[in-house]
PDB file of N, CA and C in Angstrom:
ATOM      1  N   UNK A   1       3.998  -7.354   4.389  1.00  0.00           N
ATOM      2  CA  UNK A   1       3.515  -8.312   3.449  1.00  0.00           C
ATOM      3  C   UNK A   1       3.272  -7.589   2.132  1.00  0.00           C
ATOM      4  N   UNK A   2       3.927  -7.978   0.707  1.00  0.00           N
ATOM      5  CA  UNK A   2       3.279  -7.719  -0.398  1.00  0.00           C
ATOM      6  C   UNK A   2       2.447  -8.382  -0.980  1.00  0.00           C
ATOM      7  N   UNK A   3       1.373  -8.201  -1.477  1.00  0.00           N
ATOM      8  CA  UNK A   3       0.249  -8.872  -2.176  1.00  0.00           C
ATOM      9  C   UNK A   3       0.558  -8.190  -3.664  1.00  0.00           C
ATOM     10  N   UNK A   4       0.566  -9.402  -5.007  1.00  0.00           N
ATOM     11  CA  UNK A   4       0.413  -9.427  -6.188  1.00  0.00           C
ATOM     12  C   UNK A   4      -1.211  -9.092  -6.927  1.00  0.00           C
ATOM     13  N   UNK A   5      -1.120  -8.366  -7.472  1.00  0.00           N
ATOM     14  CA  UNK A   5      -2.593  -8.833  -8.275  1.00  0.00           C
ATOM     15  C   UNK A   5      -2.468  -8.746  -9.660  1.00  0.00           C
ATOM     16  N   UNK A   6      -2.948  -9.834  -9.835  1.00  0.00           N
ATOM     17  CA  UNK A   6      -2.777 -10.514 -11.483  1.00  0.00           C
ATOM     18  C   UNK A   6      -4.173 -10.344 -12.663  1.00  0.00           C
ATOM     19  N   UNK A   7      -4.918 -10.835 -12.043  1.00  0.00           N
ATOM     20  CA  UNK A   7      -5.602 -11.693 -11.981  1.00  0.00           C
ATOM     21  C   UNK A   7      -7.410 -10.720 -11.619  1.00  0.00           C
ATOM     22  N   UNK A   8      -6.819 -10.935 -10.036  1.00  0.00           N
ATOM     23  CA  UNK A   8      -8.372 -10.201  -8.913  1.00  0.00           C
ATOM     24  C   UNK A   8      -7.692  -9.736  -7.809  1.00  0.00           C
ATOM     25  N   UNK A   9      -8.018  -8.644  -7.039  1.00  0.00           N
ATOM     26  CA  UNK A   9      -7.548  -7.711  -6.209  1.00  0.00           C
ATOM     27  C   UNK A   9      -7.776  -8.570  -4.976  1.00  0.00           C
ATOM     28  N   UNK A  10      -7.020  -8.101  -4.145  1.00  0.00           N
ATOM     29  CA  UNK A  10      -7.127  -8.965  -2.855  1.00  0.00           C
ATOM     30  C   UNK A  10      -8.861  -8.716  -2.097  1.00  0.00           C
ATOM     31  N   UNK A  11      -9.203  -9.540  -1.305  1.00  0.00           N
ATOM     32  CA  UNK A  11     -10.736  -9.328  -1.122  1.00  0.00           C
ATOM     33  C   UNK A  11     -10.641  -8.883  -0.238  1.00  0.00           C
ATOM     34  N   UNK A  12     -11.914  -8.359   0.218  1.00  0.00           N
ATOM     35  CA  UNK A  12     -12.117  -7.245   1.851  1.00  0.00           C
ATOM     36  C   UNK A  12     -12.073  -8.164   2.941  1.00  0.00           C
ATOM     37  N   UNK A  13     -12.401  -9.621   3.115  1.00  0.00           N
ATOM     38  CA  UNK A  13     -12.191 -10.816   3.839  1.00  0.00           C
ATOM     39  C   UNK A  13     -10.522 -10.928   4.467  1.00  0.00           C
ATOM     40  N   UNK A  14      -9.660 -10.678   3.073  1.00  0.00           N
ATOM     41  CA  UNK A  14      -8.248 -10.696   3.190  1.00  0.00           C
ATOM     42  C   UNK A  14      -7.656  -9.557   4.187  1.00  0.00           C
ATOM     43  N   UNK A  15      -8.353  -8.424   3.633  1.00  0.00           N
ATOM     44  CA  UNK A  15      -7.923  -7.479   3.900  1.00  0.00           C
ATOM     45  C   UNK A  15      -8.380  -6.810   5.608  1.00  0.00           C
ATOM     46  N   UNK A  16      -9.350  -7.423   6.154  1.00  0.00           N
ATOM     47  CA  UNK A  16      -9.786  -7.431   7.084  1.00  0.00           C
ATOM     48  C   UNK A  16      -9.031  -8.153   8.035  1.00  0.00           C
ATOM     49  N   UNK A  17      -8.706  -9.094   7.862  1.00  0.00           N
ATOM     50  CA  UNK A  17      -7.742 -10.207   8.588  1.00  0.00           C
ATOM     51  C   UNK A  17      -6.642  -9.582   8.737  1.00  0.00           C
ATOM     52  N   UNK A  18      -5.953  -8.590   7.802  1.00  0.00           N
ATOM     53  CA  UNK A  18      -4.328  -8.316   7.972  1.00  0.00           C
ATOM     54  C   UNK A  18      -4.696  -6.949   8.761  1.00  0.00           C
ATOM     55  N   UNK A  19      -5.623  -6.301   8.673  1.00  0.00           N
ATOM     56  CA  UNK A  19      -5.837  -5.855   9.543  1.00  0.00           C
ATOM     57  C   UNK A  19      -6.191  -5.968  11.479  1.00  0.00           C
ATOM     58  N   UNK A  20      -6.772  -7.033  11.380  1.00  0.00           N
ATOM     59  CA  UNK A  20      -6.712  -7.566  12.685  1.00  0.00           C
ATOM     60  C   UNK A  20      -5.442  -8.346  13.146  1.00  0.00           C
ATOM     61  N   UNK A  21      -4.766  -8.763  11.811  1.00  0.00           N
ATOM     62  CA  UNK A  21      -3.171  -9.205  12.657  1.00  0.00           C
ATOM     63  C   UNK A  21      -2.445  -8.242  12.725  1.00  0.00           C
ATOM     64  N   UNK A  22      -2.659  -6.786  12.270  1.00  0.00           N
ATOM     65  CA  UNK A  22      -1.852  -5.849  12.674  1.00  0.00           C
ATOM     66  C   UNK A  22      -0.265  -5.456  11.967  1.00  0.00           C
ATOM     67  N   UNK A  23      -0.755  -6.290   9.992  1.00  0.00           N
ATOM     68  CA  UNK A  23       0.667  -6.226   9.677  1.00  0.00           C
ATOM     69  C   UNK A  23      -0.208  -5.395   8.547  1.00  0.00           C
ATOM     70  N   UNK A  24       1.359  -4.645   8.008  1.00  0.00           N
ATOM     71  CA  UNK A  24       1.379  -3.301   7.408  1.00  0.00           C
ATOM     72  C   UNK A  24       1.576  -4.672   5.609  1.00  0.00           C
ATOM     73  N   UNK A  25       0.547  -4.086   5.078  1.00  0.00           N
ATOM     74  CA  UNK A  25       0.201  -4.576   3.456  1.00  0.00           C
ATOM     75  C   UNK A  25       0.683  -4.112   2.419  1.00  0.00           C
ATOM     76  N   UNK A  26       1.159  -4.426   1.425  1.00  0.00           N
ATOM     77  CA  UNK A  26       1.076  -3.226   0.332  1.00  0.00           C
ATOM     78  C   UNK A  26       0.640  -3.887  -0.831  1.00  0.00           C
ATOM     79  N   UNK A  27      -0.252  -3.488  -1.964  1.00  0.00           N
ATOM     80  CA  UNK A  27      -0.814  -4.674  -2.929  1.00  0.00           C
ATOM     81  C   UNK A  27      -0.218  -3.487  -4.258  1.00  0.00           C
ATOM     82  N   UNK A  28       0.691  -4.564  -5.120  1.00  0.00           N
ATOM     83  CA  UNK A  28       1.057  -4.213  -6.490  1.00  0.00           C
ATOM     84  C   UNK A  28       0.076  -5.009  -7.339  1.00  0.00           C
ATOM     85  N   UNK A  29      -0.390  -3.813  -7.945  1.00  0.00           N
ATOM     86  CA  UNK A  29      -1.555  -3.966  -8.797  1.00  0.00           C
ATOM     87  C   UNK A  29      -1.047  -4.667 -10.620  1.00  0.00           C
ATOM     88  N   UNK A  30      -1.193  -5.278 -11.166  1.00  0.00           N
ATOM     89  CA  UNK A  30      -0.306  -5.757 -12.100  1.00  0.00           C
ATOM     90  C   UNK A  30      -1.072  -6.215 -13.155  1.00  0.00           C
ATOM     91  N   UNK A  31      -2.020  -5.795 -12.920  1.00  0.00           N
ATOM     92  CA  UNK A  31      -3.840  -6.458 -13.626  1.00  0.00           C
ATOM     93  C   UNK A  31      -3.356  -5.850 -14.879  1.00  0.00           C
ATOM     94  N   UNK A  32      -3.464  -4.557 -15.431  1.00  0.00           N
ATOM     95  CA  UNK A  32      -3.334  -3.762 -16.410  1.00  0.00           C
ATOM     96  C   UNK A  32      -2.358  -3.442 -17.351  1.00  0.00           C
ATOM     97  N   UNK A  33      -1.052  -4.486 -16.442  1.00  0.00           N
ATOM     98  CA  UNK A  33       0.535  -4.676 -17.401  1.00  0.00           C
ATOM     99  C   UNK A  33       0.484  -5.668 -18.603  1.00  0.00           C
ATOM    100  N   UNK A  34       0.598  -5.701 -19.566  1.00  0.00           N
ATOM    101  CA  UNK A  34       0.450  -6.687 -20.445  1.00  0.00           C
ATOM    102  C   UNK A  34       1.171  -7.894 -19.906  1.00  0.00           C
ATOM    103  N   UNK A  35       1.292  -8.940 -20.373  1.00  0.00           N
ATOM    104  CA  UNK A  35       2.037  -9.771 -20.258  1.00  0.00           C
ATOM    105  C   UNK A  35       3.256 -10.587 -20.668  1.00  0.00           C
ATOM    106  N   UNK A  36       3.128  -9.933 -21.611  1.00  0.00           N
ATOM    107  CA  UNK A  36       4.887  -9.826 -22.135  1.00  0.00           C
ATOM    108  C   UNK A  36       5.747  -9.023 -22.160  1.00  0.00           C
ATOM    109  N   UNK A  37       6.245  -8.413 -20.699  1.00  0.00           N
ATOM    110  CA  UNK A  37       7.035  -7.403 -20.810  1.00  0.00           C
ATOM    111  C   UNK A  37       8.432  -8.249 -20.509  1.00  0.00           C
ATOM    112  N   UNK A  38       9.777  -7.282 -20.508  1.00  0.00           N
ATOM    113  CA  UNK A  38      11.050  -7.581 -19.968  1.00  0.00           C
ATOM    114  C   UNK A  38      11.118  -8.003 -18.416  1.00  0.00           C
ATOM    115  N   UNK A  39      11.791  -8.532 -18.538  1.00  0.00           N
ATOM    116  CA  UNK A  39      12.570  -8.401 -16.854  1.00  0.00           C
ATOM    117  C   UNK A  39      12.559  -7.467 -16.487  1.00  0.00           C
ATOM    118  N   UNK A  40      13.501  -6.467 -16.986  1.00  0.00           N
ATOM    119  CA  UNK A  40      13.775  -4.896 -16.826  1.00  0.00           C
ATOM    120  C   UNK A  40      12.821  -4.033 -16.691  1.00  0.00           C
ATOM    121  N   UNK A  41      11.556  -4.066 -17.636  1.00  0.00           N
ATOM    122  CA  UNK A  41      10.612  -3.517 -17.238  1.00  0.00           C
ATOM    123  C   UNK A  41       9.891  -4.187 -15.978  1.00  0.00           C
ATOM    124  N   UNK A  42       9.676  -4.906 -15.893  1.00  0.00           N
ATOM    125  CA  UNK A  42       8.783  -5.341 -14.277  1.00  0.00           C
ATOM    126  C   UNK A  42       9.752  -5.398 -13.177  1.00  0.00           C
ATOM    127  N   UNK A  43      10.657  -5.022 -13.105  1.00  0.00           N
ATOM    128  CA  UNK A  43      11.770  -4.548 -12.355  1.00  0.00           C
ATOM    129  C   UNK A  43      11.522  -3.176 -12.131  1.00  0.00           C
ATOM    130  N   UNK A  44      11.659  -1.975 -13.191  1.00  0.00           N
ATOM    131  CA  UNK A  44      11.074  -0.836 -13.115  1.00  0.00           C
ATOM    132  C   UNK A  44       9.893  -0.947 -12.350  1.00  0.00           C
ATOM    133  N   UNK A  45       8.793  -1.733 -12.723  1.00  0.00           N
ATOM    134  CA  UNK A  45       7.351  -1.559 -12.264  1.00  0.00           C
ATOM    135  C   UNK A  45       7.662  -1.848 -10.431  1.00  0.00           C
ATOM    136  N   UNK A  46       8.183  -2.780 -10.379  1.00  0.00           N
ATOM    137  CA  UNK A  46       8.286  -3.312  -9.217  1.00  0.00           C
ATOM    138  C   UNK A  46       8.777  -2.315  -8.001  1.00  0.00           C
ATOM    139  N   UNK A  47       9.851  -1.399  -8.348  1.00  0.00           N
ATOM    140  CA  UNK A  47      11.041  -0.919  -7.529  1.00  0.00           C
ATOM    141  C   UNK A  47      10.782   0.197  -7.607  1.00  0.00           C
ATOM    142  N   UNK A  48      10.747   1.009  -8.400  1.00  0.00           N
ATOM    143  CA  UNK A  48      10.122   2.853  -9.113  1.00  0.00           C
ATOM    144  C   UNK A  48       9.241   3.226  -9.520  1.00  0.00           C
ATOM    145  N   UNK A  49       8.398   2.201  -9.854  1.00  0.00           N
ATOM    146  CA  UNK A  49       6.950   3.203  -9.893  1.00  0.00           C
ATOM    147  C   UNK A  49       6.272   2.778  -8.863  1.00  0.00           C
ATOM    148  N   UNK A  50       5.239   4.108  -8.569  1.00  0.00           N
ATOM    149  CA  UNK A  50       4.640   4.043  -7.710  1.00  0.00           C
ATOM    150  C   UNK A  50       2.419   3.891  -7.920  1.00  0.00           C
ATOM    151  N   UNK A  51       2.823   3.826  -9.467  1.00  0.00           N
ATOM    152  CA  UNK A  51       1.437   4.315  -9.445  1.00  0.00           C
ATOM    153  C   UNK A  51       0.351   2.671  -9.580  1.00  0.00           C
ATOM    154  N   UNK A  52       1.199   1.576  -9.124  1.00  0.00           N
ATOM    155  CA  UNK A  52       0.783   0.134  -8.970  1.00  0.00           C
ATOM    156  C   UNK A  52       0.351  -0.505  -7.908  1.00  0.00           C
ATOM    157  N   UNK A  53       0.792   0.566  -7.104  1.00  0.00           N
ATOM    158  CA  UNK A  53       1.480   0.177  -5.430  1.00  0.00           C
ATOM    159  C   UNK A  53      -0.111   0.735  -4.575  1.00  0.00           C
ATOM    160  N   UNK A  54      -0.377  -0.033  -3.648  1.00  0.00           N
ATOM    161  CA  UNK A  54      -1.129   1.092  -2.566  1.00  0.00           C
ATOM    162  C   UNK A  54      -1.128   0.087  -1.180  1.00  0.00           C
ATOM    163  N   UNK A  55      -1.375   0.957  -0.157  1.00  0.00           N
ATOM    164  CA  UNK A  55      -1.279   0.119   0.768  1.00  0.00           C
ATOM    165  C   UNK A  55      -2.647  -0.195   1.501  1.00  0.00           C
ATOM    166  N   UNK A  56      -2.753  -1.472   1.994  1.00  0.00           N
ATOM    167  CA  UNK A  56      -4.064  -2.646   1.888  1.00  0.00           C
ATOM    168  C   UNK A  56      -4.165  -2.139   3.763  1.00  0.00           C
ATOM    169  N   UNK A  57      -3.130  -2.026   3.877  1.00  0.00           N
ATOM    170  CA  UNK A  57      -3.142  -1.675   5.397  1.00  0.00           C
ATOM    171  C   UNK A  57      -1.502  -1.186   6.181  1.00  0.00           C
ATOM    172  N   UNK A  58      -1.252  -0.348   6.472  1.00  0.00           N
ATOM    173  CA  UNK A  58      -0.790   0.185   7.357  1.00  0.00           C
ATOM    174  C   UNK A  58      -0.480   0.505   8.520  1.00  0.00           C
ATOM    175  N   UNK A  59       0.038  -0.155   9.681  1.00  0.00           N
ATOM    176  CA  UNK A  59       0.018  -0.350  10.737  1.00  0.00           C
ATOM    177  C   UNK A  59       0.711   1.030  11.363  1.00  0.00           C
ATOM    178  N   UNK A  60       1.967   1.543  10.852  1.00  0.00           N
ATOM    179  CA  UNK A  60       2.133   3.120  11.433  1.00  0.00           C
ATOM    180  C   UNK A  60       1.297   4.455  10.720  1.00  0.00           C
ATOM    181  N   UNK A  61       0.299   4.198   9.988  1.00  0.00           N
ATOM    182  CA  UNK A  61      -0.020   5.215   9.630  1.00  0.00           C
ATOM    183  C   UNK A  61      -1.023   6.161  10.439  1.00  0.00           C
ATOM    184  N   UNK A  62      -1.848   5.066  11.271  1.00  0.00           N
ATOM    185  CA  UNK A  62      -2.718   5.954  12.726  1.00  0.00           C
ATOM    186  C   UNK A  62      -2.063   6.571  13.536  1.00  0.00           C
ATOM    187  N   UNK A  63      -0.454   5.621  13.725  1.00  0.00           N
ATOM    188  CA  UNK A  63       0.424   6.576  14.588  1.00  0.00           C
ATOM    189  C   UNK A  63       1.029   7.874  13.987  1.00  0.00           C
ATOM    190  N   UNK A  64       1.466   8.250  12.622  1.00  0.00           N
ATOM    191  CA  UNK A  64       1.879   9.291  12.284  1.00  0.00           C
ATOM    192  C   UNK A  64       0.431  10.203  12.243  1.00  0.00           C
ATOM    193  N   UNK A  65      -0.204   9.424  11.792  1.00  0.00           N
ATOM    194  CA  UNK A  65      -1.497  10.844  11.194  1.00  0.00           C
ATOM    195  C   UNK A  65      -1.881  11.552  12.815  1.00  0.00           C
ATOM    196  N   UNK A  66      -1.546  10.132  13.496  1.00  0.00           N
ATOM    197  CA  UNK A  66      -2.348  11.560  14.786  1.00  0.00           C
ATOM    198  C   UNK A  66      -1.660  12.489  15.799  1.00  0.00           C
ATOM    199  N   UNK A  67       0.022  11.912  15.380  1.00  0.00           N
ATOM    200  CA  UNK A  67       1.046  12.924  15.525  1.00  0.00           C
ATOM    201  C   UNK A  67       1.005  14.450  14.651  1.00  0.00           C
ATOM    202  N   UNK A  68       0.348  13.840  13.375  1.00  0.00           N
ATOM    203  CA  UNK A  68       0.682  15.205  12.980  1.00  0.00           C
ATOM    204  C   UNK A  68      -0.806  16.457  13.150  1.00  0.00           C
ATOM    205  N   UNK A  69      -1.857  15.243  13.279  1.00  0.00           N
ATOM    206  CA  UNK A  69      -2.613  16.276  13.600  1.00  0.00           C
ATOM    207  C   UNK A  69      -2.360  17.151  14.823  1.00  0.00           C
ATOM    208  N   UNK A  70      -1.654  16.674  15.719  1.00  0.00           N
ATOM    209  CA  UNK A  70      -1.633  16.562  17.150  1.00  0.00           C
ATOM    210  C   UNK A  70      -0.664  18.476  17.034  1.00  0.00           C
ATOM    211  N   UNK A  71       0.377  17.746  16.196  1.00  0.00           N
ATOM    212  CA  UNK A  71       1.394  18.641  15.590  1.00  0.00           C
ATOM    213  C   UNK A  71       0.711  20.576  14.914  1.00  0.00           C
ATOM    214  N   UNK A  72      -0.066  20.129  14.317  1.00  0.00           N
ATOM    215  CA  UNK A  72      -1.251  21.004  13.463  1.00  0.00           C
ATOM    216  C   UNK A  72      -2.215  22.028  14.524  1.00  0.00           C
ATOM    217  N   UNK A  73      -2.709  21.437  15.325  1.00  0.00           N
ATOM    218  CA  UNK A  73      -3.829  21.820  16.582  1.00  0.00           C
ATOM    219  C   UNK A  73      -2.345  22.348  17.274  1.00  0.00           C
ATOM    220  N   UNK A  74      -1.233  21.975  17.771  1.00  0.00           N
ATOM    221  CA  UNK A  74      -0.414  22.746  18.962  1.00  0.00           C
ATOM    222  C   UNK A  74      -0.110  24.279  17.599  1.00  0.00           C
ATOM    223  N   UNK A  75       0.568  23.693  16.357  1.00  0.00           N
ATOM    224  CA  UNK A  75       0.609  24.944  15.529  1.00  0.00           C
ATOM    225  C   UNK A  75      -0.356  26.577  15.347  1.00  0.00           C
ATOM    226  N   UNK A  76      -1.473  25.526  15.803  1.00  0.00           N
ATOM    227  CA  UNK A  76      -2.892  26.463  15.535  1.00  0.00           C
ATOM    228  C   UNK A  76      -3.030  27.426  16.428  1.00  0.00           C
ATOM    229  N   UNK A  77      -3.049  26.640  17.550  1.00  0.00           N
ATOM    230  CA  UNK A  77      -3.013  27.423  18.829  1.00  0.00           C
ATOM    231  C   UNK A  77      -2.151  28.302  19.313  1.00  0.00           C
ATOM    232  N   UNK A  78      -1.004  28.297  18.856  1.00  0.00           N
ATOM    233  CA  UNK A  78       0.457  29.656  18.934  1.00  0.00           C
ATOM    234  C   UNK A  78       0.698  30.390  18.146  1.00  0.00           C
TER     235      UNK A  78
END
């Protein structure tokens, strides 16, 4: 799911819920873009930058992080 923000950031109510349905979020932040840009530019914003973007929730990220800790502790130990 992508979430827009224009306006007001998605709420912790929202964000709680997509968490209990277990789907992976990502919220483009868009508050701070003026409003008259190109196509082309909010195309850029949209597709290549990254510094708009964050994710609201993540559904593989408990599974990688505790692979790699997992990964880290077997490293440690040899």
């Amino acid at each position: 799911m992508i979430e827009v923000t224009v306006t007001h950031k998605t709420d912790e109510a929202k964000i709680a819920k997509i968490k209990k349905l277990g789907i992976s979020s990502l919220e483009i932040d868009l508050s701070a873009i003026k409003r008259e840009i190109s196509v082309r530019e909010l195309e850029l914003i949209l597709i290549e930058e990254i510094g708009y973007k964050k994710w609201l929730h993540n559904e593989k990220m408990n599974f990688y992080k505790a692979r790699a800790l997992t990964f880290a502790e077997v490293k440690k130990t040899n």
